[in-house]
PDB file of N, CA and C in Angstrom:
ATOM      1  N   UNK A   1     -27.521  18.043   7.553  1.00  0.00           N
ATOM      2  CA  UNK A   1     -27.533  18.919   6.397  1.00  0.00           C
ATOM      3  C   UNK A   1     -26.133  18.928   5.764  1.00  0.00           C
ATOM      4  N   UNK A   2     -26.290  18.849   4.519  1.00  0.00           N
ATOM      5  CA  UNK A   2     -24.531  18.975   3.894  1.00  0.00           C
ATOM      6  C   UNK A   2     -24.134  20.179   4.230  1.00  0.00           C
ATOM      7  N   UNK A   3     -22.896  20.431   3.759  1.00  0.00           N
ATOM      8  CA  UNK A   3     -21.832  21.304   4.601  1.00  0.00           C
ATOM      9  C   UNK A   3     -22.154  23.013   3.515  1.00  0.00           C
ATOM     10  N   UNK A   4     -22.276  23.535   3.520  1.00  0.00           N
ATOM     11  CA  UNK A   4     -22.362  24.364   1.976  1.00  0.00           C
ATOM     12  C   UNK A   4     -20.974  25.490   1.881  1.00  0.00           C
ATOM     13  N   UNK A   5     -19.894  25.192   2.747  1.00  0.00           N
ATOM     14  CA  UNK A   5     -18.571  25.387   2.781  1.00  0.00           C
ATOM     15  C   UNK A   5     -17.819  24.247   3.093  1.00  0.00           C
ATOM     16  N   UNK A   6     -16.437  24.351   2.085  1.00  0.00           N
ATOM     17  CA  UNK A   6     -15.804  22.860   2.493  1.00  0.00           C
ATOM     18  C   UNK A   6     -14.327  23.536   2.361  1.00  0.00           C
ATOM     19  N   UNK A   7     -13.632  23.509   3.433  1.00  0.00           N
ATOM     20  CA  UNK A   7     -12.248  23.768   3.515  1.00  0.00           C
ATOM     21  C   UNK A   7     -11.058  23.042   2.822  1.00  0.00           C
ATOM     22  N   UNK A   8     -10.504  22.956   2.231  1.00  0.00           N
ATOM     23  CA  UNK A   8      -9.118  22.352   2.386  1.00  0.00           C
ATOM     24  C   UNK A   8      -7.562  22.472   1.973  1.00  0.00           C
ATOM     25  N   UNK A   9      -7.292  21.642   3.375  1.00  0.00           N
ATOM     26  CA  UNK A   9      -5.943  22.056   3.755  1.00  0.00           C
ATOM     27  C   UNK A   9      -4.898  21.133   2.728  1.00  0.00           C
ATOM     28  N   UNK A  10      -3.813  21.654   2.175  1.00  0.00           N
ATOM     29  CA  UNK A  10      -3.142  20.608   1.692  1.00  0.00           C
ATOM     30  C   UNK A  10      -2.052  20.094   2.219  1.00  0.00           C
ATOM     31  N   UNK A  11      -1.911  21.213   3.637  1.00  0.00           N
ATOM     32  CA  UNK A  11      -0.285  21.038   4.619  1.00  0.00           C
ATOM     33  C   UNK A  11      -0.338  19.684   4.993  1.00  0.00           C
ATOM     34  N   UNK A  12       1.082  18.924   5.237  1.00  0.00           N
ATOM     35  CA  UNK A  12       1.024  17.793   5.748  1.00  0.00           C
ATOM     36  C   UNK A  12       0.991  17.815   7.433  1.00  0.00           C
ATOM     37  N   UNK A  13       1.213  19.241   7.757  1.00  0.00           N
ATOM     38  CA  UNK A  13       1.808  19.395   8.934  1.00  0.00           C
ATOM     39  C   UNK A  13       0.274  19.437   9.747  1.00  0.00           C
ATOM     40  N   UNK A  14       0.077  18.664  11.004  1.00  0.00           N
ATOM     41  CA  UNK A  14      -0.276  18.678  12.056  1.00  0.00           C
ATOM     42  C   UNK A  14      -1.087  19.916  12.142  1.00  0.00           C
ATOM     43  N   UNK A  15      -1.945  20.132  12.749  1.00  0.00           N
ATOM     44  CA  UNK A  15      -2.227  21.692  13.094  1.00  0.00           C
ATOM     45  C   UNK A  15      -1.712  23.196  12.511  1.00  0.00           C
ATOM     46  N   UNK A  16      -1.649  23.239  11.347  1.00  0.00           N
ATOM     47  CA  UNK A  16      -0.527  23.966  10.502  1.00  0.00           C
ATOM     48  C   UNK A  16      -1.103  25.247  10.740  1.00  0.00           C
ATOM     49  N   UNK A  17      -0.086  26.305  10.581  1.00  0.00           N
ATOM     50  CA  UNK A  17      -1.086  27.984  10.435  1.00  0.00           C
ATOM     51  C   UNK A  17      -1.895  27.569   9.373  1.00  0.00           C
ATOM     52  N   UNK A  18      -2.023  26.905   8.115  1.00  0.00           N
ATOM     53  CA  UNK A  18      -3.162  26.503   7.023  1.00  0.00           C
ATOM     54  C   UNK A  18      -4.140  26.228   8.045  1.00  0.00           C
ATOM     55  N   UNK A  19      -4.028  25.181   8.421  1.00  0.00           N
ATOM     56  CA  UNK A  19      -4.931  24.510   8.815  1.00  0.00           C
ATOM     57  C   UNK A  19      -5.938  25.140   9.647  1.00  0.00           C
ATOM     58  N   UNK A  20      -5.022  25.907  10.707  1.00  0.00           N
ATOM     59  CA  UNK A  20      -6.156  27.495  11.769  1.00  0.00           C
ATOM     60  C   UNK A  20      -6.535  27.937  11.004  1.00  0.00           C
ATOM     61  N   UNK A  21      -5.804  28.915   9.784  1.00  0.00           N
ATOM     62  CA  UNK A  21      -6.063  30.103   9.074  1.00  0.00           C
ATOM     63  C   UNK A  21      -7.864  29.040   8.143  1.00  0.00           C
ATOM     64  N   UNK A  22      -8.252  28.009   7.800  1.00  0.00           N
ATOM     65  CA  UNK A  22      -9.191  27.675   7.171  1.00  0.00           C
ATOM     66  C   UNK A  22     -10.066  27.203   7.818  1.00  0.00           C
ATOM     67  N   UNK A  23      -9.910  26.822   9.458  1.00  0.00           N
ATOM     68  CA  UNK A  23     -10.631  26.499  10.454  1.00  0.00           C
ATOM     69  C   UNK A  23     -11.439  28.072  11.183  1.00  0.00           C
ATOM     70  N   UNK A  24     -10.736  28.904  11.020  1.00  0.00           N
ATOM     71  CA  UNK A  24     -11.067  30.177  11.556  1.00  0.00           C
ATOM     72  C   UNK A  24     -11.978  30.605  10.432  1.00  0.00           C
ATOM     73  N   UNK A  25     -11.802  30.748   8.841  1.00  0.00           N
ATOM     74  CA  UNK A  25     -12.293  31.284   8.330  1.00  0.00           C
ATOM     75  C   UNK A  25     -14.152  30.682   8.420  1.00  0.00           C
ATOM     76  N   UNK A  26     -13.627  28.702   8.342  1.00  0.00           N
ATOM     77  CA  UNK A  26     -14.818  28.385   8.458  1.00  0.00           C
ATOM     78  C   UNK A  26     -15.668  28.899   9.692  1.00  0.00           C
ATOM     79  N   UNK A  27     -15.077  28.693  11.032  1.00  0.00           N
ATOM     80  CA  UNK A  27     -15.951  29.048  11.955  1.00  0.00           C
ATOM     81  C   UNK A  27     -16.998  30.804  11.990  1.00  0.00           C
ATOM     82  N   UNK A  28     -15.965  31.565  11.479  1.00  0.00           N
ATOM     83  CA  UNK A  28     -16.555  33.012  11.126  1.00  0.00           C
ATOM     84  C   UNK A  28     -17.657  33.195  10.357  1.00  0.00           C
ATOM     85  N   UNK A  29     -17.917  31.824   9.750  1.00  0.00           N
ATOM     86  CA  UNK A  29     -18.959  32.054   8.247  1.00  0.00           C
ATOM     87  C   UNK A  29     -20.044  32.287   8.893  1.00  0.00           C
ATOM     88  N   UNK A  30     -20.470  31.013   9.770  1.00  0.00           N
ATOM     89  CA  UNK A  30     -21.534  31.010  10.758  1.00  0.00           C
ATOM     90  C   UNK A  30     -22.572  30.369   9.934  1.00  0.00           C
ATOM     91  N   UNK A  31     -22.012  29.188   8.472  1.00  0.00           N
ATOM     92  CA  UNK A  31     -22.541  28.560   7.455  1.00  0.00           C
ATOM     93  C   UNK A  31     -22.437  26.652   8.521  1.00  0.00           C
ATOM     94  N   UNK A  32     -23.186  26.419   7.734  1.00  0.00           N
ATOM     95  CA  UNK A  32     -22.051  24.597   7.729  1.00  0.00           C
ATOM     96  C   UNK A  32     -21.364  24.361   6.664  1.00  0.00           C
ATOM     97  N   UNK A  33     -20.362  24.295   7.489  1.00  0.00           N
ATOM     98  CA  UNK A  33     -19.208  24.035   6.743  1.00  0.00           C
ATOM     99  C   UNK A  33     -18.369  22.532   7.256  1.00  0.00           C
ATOM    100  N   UNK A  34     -17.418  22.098   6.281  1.00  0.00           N
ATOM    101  CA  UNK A  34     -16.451  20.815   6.530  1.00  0.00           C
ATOM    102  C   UNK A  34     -15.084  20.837   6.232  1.00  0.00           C
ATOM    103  N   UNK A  35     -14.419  20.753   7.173  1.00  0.00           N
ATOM    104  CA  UNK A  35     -12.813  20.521   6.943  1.00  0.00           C
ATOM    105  C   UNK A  35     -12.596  19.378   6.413  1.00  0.00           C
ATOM    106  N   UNK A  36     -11.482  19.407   5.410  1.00  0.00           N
ATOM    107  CA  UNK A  36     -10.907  18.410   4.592  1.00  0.00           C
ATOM    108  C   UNK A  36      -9.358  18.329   4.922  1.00  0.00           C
ATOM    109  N   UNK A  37      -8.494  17.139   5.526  1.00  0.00           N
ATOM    110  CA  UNK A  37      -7.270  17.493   5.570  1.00  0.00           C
ATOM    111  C   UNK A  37      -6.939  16.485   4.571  1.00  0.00           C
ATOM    112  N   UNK A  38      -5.976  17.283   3.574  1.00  0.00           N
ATOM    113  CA  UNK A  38      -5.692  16.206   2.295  1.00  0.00           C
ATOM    114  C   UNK A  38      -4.628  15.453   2.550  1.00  0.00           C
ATOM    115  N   UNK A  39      -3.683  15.469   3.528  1.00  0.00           N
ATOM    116  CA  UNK A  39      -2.814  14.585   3.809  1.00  0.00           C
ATOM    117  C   UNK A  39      -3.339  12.980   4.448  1.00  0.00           C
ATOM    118  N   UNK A  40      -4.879  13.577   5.396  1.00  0.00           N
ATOM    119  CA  UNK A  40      -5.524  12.369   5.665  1.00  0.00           C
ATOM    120  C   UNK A  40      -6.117  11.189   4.722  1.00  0.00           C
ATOM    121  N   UNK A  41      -6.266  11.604   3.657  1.00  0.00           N
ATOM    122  CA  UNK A  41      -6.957  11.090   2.394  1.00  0.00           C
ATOM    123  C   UNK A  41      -6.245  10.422   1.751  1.00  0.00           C
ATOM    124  N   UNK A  42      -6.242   9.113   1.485  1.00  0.00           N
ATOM    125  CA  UNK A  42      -5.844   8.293   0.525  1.00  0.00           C
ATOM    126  C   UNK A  42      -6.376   7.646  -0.624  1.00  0.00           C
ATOM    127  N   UNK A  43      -5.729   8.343  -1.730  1.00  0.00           N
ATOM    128  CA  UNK A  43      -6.082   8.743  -3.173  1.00  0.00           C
ATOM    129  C   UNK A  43      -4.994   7.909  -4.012  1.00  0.00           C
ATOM    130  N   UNK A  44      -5.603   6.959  -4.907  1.00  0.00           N
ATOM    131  CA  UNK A  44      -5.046   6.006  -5.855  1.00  0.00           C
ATOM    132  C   UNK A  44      -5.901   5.437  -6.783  1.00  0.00           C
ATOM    133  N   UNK A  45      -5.311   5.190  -7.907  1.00  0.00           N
ATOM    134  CA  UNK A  45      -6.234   5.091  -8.464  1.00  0.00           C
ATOM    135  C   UNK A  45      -6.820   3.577  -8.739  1.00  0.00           C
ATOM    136  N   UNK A  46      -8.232   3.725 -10.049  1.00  0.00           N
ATOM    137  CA  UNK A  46      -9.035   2.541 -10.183  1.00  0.00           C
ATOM    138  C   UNK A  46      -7.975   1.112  -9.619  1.00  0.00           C
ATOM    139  N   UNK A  47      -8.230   0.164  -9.393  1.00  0.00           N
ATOM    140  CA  UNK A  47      -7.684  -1.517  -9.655  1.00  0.00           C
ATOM    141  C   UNK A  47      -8.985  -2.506  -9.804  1.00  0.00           C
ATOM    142  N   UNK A  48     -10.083  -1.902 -10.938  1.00  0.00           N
ATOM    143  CA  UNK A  48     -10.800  -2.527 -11.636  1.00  0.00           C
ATOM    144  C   UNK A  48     -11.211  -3.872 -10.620  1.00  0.00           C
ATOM    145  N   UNK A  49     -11.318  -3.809  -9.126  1.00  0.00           N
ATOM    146  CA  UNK A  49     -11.932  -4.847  -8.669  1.00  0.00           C
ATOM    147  C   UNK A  49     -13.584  -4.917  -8.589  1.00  0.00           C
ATOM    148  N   UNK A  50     -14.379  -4.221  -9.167  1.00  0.00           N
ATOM    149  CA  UNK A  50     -15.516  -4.137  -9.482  1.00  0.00           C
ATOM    150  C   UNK A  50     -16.265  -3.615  -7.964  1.00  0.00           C
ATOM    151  N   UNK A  51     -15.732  -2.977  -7.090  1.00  0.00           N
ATOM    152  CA  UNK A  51     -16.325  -3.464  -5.705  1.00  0.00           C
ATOM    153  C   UNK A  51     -17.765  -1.488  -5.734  1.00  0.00           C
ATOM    154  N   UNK A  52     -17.186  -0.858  -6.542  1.00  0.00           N
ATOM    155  CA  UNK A  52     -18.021   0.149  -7.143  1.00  0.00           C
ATOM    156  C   UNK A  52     -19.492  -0.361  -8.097  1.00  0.00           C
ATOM    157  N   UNK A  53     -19.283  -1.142  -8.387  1.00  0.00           N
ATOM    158  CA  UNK A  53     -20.544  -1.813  -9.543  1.00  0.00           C
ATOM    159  C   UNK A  53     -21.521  -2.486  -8.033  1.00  0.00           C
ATOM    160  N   UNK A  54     -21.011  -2.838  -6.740  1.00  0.00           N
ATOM    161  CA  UNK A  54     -22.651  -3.299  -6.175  1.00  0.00           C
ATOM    162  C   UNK A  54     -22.903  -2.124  -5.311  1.00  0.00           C
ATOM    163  N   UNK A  55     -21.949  -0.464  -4.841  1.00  0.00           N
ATOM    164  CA  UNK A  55     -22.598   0.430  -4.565  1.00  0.00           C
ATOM    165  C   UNK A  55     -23.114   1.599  -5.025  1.00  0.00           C
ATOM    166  N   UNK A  56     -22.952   0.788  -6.391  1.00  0.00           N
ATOM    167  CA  UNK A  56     -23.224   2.197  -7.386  1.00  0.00           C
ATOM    168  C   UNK A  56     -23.104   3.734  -7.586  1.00  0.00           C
ATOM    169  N   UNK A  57     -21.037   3.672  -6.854  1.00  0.00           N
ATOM    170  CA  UNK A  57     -20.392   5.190  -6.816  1.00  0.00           C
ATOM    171  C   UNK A  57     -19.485   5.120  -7.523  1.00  0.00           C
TER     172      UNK A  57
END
């Protein structure tokens, strides 16, 4: 089932008080929910290699 809460952290740091303080909130919901750590994420943009046109995202 998708998540219908989605956390995220923007600290770079490891286990950050962010990172508890949005892990706690999620666990309290008692929803599904998903942590996002944005330091994990690597974000750049288009380079028009078409490789989006055969999965159609």
């Amino acid at each position: 089932m998708d998540p219908q809460i989605i956390g995220i952290s923007g600290s770079p740091i490891k286990n950050s008080n962010t990172d508890r303080l949005i892990q706690a909130v999620l666990d309290s919901s008692g929803l599904n929910t998903e942590f996002v750590k944005l330091s994990k994420i690597n974000v750049r943009p288009c380079i028009a290699c078409l490789g989006c046109r055969s999965t159609k995202t």
